[in-house]
C-alpha atoms as a PDB file:
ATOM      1  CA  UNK A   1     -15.685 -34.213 -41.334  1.00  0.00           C
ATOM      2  CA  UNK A   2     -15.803 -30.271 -41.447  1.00  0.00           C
ATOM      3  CA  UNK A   3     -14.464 -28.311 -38.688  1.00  0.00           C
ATOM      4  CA  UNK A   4     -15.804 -24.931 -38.132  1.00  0.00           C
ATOM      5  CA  UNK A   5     -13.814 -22.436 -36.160  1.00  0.00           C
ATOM      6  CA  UNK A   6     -15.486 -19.562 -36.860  1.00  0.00           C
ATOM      7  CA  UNK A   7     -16.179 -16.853 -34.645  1.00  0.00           C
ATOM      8  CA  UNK A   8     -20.420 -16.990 -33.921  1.00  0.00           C
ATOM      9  CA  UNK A   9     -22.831 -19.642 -32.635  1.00  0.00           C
ATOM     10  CA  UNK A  10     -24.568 -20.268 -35.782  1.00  0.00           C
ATOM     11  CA  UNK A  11     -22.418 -21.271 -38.191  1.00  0.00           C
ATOM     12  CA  UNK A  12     -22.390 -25.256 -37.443  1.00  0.00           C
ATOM     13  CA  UNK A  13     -26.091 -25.325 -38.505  1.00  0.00           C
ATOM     14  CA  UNK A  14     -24.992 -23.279 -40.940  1.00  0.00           C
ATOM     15  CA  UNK A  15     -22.651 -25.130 -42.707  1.00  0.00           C
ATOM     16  CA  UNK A  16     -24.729 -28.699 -41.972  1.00  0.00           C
ATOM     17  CA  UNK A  17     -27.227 -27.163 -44.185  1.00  0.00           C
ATOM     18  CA  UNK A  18     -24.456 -27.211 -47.196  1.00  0.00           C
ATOM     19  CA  UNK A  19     -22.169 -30.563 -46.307  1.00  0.00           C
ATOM     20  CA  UNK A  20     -24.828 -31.914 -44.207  1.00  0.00           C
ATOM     21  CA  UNK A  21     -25.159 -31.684 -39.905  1.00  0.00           C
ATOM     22  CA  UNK A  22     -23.398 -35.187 -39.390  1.00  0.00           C
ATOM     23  CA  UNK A  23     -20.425 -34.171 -41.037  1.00  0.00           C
ATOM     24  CA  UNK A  24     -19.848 -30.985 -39.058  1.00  0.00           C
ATOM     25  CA  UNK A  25     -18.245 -30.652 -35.558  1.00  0.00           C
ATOM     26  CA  UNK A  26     -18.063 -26.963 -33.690  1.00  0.00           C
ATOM     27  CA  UNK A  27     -14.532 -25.354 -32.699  1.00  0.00           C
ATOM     28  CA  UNK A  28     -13.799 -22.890 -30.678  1.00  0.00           C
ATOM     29  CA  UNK A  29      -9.899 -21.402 -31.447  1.00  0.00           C
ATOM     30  CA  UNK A  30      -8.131 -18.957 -28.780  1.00  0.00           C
ATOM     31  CA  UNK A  31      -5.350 -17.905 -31.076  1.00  0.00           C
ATOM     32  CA  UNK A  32      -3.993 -14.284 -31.584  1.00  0.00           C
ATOM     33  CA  UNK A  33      -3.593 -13.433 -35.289  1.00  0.00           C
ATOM     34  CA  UNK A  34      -2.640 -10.179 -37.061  1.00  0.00           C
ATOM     35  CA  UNK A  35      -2.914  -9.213 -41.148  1.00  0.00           C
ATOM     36  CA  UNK A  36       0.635  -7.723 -41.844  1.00  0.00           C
ATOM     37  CA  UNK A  37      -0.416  -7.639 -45.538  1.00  0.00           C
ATOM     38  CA  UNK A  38      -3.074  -8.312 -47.679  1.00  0.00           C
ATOM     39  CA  UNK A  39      -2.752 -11.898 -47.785  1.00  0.00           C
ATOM     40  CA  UNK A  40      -0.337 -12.352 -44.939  1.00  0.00           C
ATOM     41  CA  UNK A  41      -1.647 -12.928 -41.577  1.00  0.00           C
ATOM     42  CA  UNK A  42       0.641 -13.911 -38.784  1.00  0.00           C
ATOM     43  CA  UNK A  43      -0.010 -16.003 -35.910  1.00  0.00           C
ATOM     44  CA  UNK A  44       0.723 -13.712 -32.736  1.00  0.00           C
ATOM     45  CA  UNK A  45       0.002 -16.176 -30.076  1.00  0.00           C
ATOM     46  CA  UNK A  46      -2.175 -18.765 -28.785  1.00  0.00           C
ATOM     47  CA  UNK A  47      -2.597 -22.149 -29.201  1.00  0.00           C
ATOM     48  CA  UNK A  48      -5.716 -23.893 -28.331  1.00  0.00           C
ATOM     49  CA  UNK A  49      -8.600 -25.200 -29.766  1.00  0.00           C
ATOM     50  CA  UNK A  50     -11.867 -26.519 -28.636  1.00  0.00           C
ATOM     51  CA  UNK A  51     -14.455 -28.647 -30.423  1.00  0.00           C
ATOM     52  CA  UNK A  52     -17.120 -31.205 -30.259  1.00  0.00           C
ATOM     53  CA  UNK A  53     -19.937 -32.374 -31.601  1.00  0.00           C
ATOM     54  CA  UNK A  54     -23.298 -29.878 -32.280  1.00  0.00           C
ATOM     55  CA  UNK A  55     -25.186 -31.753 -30.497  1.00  0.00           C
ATOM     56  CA  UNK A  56     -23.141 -32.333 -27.576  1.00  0.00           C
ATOM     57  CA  UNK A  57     -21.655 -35.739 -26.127  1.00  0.00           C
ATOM     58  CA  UNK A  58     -18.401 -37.603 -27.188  1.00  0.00           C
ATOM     59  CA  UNK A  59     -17.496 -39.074 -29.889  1.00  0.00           C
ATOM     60  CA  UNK A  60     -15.302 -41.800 -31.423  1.00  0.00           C
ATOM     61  CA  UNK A  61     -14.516 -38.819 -34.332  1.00  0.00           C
ATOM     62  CA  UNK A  62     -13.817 -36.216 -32.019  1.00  0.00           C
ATOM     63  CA  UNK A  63     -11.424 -38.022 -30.029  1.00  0.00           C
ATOM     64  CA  UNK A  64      -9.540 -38.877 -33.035  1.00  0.00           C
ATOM     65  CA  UNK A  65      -9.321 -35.254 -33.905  1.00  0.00           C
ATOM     66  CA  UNK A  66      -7.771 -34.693 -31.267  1.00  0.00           C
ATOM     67  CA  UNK A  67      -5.175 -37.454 -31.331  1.00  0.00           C
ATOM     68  CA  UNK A  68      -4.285 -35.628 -34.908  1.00  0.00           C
ATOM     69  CA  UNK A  69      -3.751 -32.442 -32.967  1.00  0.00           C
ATOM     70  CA  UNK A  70      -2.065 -33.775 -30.239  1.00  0.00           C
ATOM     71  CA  UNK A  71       0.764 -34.809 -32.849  1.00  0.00           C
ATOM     72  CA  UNK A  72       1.117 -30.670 -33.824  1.00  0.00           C
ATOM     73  CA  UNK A  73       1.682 -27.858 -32.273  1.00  0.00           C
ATOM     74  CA  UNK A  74      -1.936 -27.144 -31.658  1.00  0.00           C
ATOM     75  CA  UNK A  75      -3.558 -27.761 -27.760  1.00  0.00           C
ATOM     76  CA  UNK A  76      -6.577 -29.319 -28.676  1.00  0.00           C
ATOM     77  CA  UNK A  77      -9.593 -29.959 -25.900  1.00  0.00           C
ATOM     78  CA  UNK A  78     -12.729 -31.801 -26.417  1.00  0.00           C
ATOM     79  CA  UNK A  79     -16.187 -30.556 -24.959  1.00  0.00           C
ATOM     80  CA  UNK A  80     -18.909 -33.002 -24.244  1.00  0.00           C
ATOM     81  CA  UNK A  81     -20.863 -29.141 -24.277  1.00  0.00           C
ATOM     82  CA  UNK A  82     -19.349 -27.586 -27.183  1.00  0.00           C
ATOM     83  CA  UNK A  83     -22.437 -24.415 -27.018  1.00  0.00           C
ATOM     84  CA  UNK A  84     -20.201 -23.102 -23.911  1.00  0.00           C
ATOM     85  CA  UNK A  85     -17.321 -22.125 -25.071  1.00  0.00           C
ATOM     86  CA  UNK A  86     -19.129 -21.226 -28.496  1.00  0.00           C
ATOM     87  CA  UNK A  87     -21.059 -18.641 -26.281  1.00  0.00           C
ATOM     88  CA  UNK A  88     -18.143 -17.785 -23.531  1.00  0.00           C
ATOM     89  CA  UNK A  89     -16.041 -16.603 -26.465  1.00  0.00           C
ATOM     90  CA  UNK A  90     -19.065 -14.626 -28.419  1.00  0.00           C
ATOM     91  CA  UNK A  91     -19.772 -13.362 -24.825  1.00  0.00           C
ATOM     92  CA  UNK A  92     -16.250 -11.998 -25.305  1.00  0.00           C
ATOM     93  CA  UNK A  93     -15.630 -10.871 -28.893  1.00  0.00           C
ATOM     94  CA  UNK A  94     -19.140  -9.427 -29.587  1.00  0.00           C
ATOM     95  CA  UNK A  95     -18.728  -6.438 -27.265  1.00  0.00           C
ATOM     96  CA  UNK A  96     -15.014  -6.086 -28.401  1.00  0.00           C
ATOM     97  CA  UNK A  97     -15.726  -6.845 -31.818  1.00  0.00           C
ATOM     98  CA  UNK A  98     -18.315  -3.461 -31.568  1.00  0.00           C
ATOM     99  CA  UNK A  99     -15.401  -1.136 -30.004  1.00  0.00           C
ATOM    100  CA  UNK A 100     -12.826  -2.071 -32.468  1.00  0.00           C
ATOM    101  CA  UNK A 101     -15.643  -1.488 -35.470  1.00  0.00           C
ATOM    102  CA  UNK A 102     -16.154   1.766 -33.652  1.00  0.00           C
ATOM    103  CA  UNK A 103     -12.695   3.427 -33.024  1.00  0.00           C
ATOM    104  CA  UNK A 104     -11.691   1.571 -36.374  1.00  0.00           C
ATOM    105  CA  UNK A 105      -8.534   0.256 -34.863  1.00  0.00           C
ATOM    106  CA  UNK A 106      -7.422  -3.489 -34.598  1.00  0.00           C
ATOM    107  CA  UNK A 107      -8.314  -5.072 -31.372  1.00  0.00           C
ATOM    108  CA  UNK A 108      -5.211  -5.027 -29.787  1.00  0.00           C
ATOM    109  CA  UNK A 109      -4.628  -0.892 -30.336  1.00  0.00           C
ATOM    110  CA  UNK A 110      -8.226  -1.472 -28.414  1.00  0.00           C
ATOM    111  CA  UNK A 111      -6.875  -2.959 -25.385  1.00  0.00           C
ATOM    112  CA  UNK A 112      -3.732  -1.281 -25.289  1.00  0.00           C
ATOM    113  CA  UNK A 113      -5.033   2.463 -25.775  1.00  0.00           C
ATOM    114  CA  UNK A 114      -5.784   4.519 -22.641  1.00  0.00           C
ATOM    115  CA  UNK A 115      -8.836   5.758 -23.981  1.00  0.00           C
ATOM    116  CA  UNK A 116     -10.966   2.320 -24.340  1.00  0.00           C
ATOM    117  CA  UNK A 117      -9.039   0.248 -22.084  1.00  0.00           C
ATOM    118  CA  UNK A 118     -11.873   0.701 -19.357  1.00  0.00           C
ATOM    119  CA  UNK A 119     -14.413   0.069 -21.367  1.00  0.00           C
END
């Protein structure tokens, strides 16, 4: 089983095409991250992660996965819908992803600068 949390509604069909599409299950992570360093990227805040399966439903696997991350630190949550949340948070980042490219600062200086803040 691969878990993709990557930012994007593609990349489970994506990456089925390499490992193969029953192998693959979508997540969705709401985590706050910042690269000190090359190298070194420290977790800010934010815990949770989404996922289920591509092609929507439950699943025996999925609800494993989560018993796995119920035993860390992580808050997981299963979506019978997983194309949702893939699209709430693109909905989100795309648009923010664009300002930050644009001002060339990290999103947070973004959010927390005068000048874009009511964008």
């Amino acid at each position: 089983m691969v878990l993709t949390v990557q930012n994007g509604v593609e990349s489970a069909g994506e990456l089925g095409e390499i490992v193969g599409a029953d192998r693959v299950v979508c997540g969705v992570s709401w985590i706050t991250a910042n690269l000190e360093s090359p190298g070194v990227v420290a977790h800010a805040r934010g815990k949770r992660l989404i996922f289920g399966e591509p092609t929507g439903g439950l699943s025996t696997r999925v609800e494993r996965l989560k018993a796995v991350f119920e035993r860390t630190d992580i808050e997981p949550e299963v979506y019978s819908s997983i194309r949702i949340p893939l699209w709430h948070k693109f909905m989100i980042a795309s648009p923010a992803a664009g300002l930050s490219a644009l001002t060339r600062l990290p999103f947070g200086c973004v959010v927390n600068t005068e000048e874009t803040r009511s964008w």
